[in-house]
Protein backbone atom coordinates (compact mmCIF):
# COMPACT_ATOMS: atom_id res chain seq x y z
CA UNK A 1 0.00 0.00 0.00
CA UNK A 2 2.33 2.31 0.95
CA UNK A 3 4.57 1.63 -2.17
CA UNK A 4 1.62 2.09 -4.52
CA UNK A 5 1.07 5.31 -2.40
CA UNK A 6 4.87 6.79 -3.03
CA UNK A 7 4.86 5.49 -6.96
CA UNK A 8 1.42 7.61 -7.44
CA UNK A 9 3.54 10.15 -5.52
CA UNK A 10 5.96 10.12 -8.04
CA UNK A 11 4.32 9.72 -10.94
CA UNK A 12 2.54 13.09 -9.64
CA UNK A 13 5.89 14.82 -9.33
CA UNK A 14 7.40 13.66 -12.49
CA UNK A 15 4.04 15.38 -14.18
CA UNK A 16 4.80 18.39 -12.45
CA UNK A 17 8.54 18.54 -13.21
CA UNK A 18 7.47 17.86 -17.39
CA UNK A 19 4.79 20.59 -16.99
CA UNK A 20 7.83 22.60 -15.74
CA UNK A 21 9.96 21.85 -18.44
CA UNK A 22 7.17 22.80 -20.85
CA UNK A 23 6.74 25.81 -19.26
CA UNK A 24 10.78 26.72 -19.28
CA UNK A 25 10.78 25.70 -22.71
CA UNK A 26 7.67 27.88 -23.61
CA UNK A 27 9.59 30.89 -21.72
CA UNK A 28 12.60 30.38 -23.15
CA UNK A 29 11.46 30.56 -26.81
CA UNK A 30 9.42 33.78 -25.93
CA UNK A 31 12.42 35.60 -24.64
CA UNK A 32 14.04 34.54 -27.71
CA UNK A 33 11.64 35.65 -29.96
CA UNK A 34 11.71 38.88 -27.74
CA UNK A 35 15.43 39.41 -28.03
CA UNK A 36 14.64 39.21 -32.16
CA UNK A 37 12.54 41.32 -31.81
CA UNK A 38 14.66 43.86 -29.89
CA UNK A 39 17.37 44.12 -32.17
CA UNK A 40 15.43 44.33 -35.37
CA UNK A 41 13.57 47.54 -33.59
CA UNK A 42 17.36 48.47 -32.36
CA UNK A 43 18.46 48.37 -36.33
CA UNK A 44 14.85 49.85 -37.05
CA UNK A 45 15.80 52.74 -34.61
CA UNK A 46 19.61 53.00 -36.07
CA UNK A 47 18.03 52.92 -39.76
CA UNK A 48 15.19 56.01 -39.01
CA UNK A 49 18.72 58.13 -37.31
CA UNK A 50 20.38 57.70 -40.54
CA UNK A 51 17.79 58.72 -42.50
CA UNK A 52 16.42 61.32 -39.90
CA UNK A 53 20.29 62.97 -40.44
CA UNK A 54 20.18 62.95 -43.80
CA UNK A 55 16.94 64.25 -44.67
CA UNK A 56 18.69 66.78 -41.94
CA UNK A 57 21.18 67.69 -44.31
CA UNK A 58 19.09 67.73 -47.55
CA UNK A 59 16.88 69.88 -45.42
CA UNK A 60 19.61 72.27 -44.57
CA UNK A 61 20.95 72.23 -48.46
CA UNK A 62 17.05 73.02 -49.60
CA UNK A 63 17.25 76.33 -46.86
CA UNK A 64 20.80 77.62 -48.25
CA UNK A 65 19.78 76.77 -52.00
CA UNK A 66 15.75 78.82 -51.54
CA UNK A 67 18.12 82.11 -49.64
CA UNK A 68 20.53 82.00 -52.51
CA UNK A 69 17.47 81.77 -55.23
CA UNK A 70 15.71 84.37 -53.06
CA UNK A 71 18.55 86.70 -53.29
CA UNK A 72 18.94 86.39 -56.75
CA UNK A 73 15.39 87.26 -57.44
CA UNK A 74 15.39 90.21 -55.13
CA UNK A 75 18.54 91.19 -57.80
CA UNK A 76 16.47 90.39 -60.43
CA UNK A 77 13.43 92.88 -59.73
CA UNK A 78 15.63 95.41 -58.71
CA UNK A 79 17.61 95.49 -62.03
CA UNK A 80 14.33 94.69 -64.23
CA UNK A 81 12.94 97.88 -61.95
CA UNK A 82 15.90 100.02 -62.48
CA UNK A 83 16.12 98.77 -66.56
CA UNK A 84 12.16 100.07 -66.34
CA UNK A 85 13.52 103.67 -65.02
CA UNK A 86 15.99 104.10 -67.51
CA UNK A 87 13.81 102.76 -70.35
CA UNK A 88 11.09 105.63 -68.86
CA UNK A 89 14.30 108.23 -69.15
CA UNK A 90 14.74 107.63 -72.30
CA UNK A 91 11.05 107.63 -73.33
CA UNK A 92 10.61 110.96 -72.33
């Protein structure tokens, strides 16, 4: 009786210890598939700083290129206006 008793016993911790196992496995695969996924967001994150600097610098480039093209159309009107005062000068 009291063997029967300790083999049930047994039997009862050797399911617990394989549900263990299952669960260790289970945990173990998700902090795998959790340490994927933190370096593809880590290479996600280095990727978008890249780009984030360059569109930075194309930014900056676009800014110095519109001042320049701004300044040469402020020349532009002032010699088509002063062209327009001479021409007027010489009409009369």
């Amino acid at each position: 009786m009291e063997l029967n008793s300790a083999a049930a016993q047994i039997e009862k911790q050797k399911a617990s210890i394989l549900d263990l196992m299952r669960k260790l496995a289970a945990i173990g695969s998700r902090l795998g598939a959790i340490e994927i996924e933190r370096k593809n967001v880590a290479s996600q994150q280095s990727r978008l700083q890249q780009r984030r600097s360059q569109v930075s610098q194309e930014l900056d480039g676009l800014r110095q290129a519109s001042e320049e093209l701004t300044a040469k159309l402020k020349d532009i009107a002032e010699t088509i206006a002063r062209q327009q005062t001479e021409l007027e000068g010489k009409r009369h």
